[in-house]
C-alpha atoms as a PDB file:
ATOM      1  CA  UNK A   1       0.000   0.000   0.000  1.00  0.00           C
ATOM      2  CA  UNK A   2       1.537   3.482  -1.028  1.00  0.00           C
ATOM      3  CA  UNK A   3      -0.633   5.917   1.508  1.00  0.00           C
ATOM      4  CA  UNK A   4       0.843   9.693   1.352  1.00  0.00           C
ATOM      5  CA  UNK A   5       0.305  12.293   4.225  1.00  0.00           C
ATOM      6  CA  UNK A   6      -0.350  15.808   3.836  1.00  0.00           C
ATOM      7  CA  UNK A   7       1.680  18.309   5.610  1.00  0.00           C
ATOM      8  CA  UNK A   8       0.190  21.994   5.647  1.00  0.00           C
ATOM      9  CA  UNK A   9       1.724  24.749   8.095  1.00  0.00           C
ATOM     10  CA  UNK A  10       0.262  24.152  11.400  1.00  0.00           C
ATOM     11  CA  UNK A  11      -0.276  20.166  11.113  1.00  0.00           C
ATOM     12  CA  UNK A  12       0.933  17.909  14.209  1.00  0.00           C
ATOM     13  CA  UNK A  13      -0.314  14.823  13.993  1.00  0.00           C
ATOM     14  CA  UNK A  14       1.587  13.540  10.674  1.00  0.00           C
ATOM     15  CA  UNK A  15       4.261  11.171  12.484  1.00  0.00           C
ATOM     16  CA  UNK A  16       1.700  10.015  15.074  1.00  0.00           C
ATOM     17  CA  UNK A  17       0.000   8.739  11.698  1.00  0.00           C
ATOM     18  CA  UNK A  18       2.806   7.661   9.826  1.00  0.00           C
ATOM     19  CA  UNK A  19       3.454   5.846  12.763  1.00  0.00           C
ATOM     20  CA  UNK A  20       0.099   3.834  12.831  1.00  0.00           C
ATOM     21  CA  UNK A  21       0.029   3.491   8.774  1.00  0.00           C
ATOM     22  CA  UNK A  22       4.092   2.139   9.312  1.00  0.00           C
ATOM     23  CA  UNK A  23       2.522  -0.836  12.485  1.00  0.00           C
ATOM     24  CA  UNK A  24       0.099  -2.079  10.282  1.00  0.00           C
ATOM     25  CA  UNK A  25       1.518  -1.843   6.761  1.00  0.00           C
ATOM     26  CA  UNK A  26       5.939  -1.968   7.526  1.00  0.00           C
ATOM     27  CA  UNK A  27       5.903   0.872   4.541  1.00  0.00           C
ATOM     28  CA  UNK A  28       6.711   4.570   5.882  1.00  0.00           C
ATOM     29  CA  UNK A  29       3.876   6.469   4.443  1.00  0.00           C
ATOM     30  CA  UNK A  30       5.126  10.044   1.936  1.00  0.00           C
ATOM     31  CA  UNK A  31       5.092  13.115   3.731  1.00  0.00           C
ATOM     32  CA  UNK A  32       3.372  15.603   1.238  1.00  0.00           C
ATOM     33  CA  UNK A  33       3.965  18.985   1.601  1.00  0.00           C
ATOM     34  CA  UNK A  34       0.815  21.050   0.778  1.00  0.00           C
ATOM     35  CA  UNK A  35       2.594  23.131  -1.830  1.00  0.00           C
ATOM     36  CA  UNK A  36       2.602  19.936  -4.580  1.00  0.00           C
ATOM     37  CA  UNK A  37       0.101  20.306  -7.246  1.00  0.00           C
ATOM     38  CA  UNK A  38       0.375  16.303  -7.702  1.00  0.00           C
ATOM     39  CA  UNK A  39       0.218  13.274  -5.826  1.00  0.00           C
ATOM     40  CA  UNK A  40       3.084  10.340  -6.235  1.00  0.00           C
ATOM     41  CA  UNK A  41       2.115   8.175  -8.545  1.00  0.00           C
ATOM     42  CA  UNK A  42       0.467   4.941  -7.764  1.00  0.00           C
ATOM     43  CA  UNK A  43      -0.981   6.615  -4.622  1.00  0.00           C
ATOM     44  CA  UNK A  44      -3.712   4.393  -2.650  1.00  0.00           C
ATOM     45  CA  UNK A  45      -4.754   6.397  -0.005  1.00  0.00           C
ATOM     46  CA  UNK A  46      -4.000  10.243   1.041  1.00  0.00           C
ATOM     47  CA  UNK A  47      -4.007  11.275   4.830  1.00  0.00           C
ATOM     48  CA  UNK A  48      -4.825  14.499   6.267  1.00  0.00           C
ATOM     49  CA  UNK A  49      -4.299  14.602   9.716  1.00  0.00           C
ATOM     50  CA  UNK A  50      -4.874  16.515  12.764  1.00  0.00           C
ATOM     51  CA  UNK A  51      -3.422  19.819  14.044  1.00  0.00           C
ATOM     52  CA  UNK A  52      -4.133  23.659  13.267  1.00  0.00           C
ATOM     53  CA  UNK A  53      -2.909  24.347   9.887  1.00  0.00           C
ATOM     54  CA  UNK A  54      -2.577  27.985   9.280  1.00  0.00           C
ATOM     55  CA  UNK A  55      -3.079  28.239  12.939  1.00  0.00           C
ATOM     56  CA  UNK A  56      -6.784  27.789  12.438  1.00  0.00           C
ATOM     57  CA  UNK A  57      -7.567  31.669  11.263  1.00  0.00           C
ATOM     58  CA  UNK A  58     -10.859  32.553   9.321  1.00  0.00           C
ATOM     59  CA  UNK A  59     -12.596  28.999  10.463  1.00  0.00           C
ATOM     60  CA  UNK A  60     -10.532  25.754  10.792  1.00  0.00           C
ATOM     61  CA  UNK A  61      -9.545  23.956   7.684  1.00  0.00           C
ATOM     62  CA  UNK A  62     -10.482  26.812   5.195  1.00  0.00           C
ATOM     63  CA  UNK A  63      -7.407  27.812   3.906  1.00  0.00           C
ATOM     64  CA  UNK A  64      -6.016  24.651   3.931  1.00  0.00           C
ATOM     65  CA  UNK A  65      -8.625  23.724   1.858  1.00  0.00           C
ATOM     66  CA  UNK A  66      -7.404  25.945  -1.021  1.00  0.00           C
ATOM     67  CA  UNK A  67      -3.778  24.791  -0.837  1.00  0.00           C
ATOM     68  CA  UNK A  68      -2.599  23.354  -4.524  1.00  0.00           C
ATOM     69  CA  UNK A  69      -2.494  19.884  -3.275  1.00  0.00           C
ATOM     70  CA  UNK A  70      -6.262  20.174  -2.726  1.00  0.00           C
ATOM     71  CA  UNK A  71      -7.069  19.899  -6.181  1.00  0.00           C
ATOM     72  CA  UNK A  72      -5.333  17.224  -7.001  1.00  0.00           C
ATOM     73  CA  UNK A  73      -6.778  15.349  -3.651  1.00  0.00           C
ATOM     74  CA  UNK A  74     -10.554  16.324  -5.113  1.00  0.00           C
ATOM     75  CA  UNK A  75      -9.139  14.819  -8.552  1.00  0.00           C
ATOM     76  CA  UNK A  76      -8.597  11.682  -6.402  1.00  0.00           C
ATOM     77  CA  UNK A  77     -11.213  11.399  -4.453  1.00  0.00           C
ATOM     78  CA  UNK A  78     -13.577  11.849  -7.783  1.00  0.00           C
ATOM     79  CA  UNK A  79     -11.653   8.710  -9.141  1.00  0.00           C
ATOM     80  CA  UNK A  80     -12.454   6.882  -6.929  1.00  0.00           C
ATOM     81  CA  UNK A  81      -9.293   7.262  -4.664  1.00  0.00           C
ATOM     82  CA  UNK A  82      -9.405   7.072  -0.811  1.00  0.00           C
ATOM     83  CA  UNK A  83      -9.329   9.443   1.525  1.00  0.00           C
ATOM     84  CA  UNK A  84      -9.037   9.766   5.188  1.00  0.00           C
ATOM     85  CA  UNK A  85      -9.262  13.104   7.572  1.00  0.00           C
ATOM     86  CA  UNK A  86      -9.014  13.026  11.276  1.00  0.00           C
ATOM     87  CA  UNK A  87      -9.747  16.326  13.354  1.00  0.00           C
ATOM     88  CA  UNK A  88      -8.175  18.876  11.499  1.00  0.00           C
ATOM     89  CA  UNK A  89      -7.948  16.801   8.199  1.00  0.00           C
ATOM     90  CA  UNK A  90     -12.318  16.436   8.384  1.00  0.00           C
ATOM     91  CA  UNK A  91     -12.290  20.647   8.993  1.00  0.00           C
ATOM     92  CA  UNK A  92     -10.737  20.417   5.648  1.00  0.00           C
ATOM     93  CA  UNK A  93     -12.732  17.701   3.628  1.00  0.00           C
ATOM     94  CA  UNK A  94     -15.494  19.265   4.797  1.00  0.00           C
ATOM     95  CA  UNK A  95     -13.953  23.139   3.699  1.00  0.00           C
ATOM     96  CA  UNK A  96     -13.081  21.332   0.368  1.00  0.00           C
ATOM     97  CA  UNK A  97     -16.323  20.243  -0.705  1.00  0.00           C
ATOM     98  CA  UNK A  98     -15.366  16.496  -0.495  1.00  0.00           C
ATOM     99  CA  UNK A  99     -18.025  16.010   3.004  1.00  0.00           C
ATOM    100  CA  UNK A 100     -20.904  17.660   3.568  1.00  0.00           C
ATOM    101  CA  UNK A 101     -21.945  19.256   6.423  1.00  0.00           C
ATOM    102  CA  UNK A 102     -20.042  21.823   9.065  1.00  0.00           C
ATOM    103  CA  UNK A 103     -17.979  21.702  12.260  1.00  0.00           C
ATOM    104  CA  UNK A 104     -18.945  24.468  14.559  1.00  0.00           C
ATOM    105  CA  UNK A 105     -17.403  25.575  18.012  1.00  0.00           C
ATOM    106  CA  UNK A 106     -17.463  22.943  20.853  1.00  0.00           C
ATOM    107  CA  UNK A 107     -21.211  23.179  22.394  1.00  0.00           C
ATOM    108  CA  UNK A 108     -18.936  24.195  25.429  1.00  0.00           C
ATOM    109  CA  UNK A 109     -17.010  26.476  23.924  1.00  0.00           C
ATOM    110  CA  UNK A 110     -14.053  25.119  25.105  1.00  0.00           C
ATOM    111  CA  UNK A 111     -11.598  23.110  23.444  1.00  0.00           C
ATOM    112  CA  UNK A 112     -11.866  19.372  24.718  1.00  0.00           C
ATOM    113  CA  UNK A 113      -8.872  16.999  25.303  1.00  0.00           C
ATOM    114  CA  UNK A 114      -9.983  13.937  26.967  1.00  0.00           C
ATOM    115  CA  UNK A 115     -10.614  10.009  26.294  1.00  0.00           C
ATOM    116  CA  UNK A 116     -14.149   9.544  24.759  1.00  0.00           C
ATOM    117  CA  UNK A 117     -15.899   6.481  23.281  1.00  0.00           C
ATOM    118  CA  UNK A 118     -17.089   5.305  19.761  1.00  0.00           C
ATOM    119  CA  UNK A 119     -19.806   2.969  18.623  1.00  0.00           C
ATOM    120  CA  UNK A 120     -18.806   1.497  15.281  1.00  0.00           C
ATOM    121  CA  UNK A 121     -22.310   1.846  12.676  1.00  0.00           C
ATOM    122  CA  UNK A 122     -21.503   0.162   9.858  1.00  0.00           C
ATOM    123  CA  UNK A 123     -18.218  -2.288   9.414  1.00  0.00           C
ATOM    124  CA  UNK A 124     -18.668  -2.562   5.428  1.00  0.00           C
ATOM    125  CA  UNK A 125     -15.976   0.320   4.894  1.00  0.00           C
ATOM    126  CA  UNK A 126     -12.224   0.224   4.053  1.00  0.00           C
ATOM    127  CA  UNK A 127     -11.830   1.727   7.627  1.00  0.00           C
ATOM    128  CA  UNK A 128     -13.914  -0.161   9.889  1.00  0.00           C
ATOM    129  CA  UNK A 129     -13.879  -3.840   8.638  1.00  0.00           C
ATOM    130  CA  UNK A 130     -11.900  -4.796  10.944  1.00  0.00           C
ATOM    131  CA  UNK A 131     -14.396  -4.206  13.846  1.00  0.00           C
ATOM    132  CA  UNK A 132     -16.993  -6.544  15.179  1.00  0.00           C
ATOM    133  CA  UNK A 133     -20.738  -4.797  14.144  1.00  0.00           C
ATOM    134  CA  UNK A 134     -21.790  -2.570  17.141  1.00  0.00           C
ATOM    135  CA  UNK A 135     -18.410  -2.320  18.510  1.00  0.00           C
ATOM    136  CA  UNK A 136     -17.544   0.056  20.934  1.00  0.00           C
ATOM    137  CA  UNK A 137     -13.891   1.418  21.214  1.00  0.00           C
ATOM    138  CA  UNK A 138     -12.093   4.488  23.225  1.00  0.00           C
ATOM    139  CA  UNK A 139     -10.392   7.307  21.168  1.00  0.00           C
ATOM    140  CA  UNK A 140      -9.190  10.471  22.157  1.00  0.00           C
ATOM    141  CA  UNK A 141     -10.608  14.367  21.292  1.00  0.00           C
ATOM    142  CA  UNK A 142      -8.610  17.007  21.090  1.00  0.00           C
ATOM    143  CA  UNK A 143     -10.464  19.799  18.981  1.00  0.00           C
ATOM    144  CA  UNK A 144     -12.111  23.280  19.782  1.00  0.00           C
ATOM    145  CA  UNK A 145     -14.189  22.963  16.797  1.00  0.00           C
ATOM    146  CA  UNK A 146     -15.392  19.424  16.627  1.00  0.00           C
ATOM    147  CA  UNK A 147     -19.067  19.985  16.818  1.00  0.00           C
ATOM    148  CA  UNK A 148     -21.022  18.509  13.632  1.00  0.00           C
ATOM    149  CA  UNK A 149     -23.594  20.256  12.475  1.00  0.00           C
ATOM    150  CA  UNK A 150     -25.654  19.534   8.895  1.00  0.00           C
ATOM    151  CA  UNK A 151     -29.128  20.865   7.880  1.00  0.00           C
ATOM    152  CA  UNK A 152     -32.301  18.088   8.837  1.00  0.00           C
ATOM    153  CA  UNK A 153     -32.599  17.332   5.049  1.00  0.00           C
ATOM    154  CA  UNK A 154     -28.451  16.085   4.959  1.00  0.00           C
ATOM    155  CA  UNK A 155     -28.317  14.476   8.416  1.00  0.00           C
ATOM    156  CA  UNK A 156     -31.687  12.184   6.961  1.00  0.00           C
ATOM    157  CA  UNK A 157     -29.728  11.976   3.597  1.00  0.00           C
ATOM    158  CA  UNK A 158     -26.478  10.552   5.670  1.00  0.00           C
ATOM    159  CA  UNK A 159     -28.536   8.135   7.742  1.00  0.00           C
ATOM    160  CA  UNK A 160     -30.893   7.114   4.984  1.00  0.00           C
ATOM    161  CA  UNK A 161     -27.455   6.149   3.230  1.00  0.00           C
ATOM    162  CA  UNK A 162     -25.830   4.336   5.701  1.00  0.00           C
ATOM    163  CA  UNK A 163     -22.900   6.854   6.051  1.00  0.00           C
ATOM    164  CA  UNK A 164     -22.452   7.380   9.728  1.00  0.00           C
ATOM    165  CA  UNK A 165     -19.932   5.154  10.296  1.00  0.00           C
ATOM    166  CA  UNK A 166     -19.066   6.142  14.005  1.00  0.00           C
ATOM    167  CA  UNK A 167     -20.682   7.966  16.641  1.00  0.00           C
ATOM    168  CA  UNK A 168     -19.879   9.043  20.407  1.00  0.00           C
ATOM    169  CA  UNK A 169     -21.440   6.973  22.971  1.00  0.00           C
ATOM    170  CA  UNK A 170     -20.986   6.005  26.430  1.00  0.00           C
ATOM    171  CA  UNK A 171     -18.377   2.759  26.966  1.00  0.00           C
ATOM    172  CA  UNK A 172     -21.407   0.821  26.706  1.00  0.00           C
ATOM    173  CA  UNK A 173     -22.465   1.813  23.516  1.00  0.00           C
ATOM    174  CA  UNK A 174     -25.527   3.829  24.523  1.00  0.00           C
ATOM    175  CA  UNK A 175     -25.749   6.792  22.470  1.00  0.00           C
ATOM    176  CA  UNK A 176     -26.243   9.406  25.743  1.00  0.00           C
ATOM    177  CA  UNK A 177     -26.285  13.294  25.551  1.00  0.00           C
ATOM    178  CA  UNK A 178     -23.498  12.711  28.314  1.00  0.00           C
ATOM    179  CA  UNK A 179     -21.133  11.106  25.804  1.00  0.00           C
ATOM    180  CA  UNK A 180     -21.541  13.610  23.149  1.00  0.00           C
ATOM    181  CA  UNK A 181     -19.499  16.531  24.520  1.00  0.00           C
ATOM    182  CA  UNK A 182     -18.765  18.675  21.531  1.00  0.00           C
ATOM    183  CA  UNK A 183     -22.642  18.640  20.420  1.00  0.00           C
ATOM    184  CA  UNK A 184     -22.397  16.868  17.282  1.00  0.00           C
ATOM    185  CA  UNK A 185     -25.883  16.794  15.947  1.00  0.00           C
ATOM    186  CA  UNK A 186     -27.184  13.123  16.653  1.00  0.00           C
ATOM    187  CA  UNK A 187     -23.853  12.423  18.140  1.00  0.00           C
ATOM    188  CA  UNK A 188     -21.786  12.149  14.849  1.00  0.00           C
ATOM    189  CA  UNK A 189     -18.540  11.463  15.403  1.00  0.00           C
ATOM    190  CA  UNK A 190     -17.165  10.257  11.634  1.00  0.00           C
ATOM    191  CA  UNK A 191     -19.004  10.040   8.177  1.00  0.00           C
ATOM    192  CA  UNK A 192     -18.163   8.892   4.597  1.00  0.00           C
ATOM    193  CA  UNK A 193     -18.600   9.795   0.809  1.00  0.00           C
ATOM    194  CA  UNK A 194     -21.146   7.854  -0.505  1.00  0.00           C
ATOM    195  CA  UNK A 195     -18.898   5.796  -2.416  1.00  0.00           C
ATOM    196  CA  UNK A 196     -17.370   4.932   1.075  1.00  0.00           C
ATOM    197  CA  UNK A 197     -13.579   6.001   0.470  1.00  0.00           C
ATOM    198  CA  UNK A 198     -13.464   9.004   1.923  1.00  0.00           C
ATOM    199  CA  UNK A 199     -13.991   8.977   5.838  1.00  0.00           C
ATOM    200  CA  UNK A 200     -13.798  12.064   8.092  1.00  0.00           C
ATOM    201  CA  UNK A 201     -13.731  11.928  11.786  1.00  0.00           C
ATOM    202  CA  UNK A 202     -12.794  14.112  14.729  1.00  0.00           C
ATOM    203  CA  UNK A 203     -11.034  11.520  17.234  1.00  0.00           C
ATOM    204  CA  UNK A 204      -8.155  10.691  17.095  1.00  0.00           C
ATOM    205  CA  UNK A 205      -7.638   6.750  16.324  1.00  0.00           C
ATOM    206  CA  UNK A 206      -3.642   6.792  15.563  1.00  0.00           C
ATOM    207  CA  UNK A 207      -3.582   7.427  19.603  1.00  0.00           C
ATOM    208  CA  UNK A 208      -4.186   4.148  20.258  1.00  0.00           C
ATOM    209  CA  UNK A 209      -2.143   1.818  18.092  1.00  0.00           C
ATOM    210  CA  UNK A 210       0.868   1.092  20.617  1.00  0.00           C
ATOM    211  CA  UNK A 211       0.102  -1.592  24.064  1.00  0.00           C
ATOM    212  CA  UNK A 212       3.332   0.720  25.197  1.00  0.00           C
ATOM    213  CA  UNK A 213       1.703   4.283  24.454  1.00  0.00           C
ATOM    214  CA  UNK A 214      -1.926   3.995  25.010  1.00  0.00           C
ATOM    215  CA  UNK A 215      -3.153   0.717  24.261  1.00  0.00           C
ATOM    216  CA  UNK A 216      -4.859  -0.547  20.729  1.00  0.00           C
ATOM    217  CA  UNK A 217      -8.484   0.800  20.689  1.00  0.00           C
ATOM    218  CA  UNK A 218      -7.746   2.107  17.478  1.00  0.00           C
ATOM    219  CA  UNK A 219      -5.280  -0.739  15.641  1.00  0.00           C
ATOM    220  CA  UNK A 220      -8.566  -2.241  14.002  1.00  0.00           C
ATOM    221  CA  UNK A 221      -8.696   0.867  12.031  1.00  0.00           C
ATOM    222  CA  UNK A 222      -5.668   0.856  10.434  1.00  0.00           C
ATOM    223  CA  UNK A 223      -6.101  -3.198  10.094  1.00  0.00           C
ATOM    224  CA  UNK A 224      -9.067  -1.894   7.944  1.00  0.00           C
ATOM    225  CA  UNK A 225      -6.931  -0.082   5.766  1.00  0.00           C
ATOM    226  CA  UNK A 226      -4.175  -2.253   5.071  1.00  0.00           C
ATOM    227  CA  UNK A 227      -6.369  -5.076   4.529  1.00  0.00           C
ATOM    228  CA  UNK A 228      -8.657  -3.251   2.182  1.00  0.00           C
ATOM    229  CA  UNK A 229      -5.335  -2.909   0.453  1.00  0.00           C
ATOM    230  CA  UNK A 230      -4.017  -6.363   0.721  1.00  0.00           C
ATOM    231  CA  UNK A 231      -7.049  -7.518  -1.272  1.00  0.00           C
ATOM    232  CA  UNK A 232      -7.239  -5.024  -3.419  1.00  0.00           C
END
């Protein structure tokens, strides 16, 4: 699997990922700098990951969503390439066009950095195969502007679809105001394209790939991924 990581001014969270692609795949994923109108060739899957890229001015993930590399990430994603964005990376699908739907302050308006949990919806994407149906794993937030918001007419669209693939809950799986602590509307935590290849979520699942670091909540996800790669 050739995966490729984009690195725009302000990102933080590229070696935690390159980290969890390199456990699961023994390839080092490219470091892209934002600044490339092109991806390598034979690319399988492009990463944007977390942080504040231009330090989060005019709303998070805007400007990074007009970056040259952008374009040829839309290009992609059209083709039927795929696509992941995790916390900052999702601002920026989302800013791009590529997800519908917005991420608004935290309902708190504070920023949140703290363990939460996520019930797996659907299993039958390149990201999540490698979970049991219903599972429920921990992940950790760390975003100011992680709340989810879409109109009533797109959060019916994404349901009717089948394209919330994760949502907060409490560690046993109920779906609680009490585990939603950003606000996301119906307790969104991650959706997909409707092709399935591009995912966007706000937690952060790269945390928890290491029995050493802080245990392997999230390994399944990146299982996902390199066996949707293995078979390909």
């Amino acid at each position: 699997m050739k995966a490729g990581i984009i690195l725009f001014p302000g990102t933080n969270r590229e070696r935690d990922m390159a980290l969890a692609l390199h456990r699961v795949t023994g390839s080092k994923p490219a470091i892209i700098w934002h600044g490339e109108s092109a991806l390598p060739a034979g690319t399988d899957l492009v990463v944007l990951p977390g942080g504040f890229s231009y330090g989060d001015y005019l709303r998070c993930g805007a400007m990074a969503a007009q970056s040259p590399i952008m374009r040829a990430i839309a290009q992609f994603a059209a083709r039927g390439g795929h696509v992941l964005g995790v916390c900052n990376g999702f601002q920026i699908l989302i800013e791009a066009g590529l997800l519908p739907g917005a991420l608004l302050k935290n309902a708190s308006l504070r920023f949140l950095s703290m363990d939460c949990h996520l019930k797996v919806e659907r299993t039958d994407t390149p990201y999540t195969s490698h979970f049991q149906p219903g599972a429920v794993f921990r992940s950790t937030m760390a975003h100011g502007d992680g709340n989810y918001f879409a109109d009533d007419a797109t959060l019916d669209q994404l349901e009717g679809e089948g394209r919330v693939v994760l949502r907060y809950c409490t560690p046993g799986g109920e779906v609680a105001p009490d585990a939603n602590r950003n606000g996301s509307s119906r307790s969104i935590a991650g959706i997909v394209s409707p092709n399935r290849r591009v995912l966007g979520l706000m937690p952060h699942p790269e945390n928890q790939v290491d029995p050493l670091i802080d245990g392997t909540d999230g390994l399944p996800m990146f299982q996902s991924i390199a066996a949707t790669f293995a078979t390909a």
